[in-house]
C-alpha atoms as a PDB file:
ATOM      1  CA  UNK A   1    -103.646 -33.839  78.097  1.00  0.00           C
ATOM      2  CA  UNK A   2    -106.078 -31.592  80.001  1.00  0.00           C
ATOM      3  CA  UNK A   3    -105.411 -28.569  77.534  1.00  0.00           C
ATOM      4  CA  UNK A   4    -105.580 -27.874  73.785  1.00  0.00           C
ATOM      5  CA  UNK A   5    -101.968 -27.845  72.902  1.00  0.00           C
ATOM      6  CA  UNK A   6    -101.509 -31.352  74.821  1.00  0.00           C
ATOM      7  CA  UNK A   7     -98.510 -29.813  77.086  1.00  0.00           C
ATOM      8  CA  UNK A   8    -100.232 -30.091  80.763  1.00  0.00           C
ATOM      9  CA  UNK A   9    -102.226 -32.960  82.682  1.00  0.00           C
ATOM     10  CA  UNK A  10    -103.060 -34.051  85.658  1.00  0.00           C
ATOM     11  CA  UNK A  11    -100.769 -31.873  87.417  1.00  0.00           C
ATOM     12  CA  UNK A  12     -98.051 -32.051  85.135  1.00  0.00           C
ATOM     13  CA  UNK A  13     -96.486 -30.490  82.592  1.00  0.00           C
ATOM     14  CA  UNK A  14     -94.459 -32.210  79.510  1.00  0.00           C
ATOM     15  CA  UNK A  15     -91.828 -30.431  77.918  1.00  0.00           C
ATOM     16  CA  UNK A  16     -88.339 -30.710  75.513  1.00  0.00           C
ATOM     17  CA  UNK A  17     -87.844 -32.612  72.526  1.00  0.00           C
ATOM     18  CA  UNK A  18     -86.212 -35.787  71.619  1.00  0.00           C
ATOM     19  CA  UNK A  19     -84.194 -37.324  74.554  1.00  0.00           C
ATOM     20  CA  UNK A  20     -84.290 -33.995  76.432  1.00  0.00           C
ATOM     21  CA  UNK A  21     -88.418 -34.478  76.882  1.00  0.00           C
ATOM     22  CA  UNK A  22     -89.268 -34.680  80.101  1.00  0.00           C
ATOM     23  CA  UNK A  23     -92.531 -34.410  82.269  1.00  0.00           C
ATOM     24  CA  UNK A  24     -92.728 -32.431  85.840  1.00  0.00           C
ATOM     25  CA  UNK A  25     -94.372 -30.100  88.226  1.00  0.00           C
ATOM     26  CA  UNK A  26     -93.078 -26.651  89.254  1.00  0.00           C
ATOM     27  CA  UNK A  27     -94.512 -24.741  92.103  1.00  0.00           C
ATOM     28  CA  UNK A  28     -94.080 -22.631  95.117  1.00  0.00           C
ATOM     29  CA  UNK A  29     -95.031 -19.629  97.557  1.00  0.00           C
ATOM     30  CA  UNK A  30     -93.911 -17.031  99.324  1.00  0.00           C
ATOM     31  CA  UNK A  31     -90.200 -17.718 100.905  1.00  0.00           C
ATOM     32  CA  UNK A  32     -90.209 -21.214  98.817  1.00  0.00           C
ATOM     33  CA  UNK A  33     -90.045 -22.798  95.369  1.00  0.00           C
ATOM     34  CA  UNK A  34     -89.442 -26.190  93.934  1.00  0.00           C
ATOM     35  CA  UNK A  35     -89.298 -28.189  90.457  1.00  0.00           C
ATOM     36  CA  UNK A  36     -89.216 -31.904  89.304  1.00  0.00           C
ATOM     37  CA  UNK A  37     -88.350 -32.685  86.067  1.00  0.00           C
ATOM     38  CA  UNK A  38     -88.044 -36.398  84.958  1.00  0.00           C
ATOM     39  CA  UNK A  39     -85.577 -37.644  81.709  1.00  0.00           C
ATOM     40  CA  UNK A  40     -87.320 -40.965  80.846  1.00  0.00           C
ATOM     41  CA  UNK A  41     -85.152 -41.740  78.022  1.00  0.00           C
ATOM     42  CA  UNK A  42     -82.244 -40.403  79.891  1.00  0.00           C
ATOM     43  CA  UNK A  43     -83.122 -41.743  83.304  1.00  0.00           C
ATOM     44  CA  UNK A  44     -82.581 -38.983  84.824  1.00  0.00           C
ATOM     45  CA  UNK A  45     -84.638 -37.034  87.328  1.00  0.00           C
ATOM     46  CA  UNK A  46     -83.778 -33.372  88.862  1.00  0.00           C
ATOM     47  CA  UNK A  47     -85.602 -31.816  92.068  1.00  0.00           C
ATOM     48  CA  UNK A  48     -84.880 -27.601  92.657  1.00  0.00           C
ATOM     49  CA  UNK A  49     -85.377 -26.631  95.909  1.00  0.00           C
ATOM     50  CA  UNK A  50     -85.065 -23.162  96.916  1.00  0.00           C
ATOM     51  CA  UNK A  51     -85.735 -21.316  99.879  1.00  0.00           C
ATOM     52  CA  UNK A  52     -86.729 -18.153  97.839  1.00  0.00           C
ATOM     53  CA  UNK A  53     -89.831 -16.627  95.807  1.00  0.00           C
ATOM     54  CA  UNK A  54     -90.863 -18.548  92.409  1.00  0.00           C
ATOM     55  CA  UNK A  55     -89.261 -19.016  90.068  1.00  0.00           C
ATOM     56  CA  UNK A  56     -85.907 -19.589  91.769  1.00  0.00           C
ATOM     57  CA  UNK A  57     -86.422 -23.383  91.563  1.00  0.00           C
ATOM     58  CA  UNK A  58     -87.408 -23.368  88.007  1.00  0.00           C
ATOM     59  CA  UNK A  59     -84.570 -21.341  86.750  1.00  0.00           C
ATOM     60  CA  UNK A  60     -82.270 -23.938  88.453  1.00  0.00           C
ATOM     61  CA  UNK A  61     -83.299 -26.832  86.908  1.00  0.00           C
ATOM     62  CA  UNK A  62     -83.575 -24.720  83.490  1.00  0.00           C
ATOM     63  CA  UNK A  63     -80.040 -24.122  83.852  1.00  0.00           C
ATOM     64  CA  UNK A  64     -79.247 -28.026  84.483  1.00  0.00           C
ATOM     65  CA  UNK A  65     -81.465 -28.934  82.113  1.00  0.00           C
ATOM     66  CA  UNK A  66     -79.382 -26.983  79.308  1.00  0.00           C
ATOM     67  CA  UNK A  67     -76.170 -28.221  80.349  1.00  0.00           C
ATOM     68  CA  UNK A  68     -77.009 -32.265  80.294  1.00  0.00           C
ATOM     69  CA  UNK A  69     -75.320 -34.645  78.419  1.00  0.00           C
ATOM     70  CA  UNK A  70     -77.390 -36.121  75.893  1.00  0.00           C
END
């Protein structure tokens, strides 16, 4: 962890609980966006791509992310 509350390092962030944790990286710029989030447990991975401002890609993979069987 490169912060106090252990949730971001090395350029990426940890999050969920139990099965659903996951670690990734979400980013973007003008005109683009994109997010990785990797299951380990669940062996799973999900990429958002979008070809609009932040946070588009981010609320995709939110909205996967809430809808995945456990």
């Amino acid at each position: 962890p490169q912060n106090a509350d252990g949730w971001y390092g090395f350029g990426f962030v940890v999050g969920g609980e139990g099965p659903l944790r996951w670690f990734g990286h979400d980013g973007g710029a003008e005109g683009m966006s994109a997010s990785l989030r990797v299951y380990p447990e669940l062996g799973y991975v999900q990429v958002g791509l979008a070809n609009v401002d932040p946070p588009a890609a981010e609320r995709l993979t939110e909205y996967f992310s809430n809808r995945m069987p456990l």
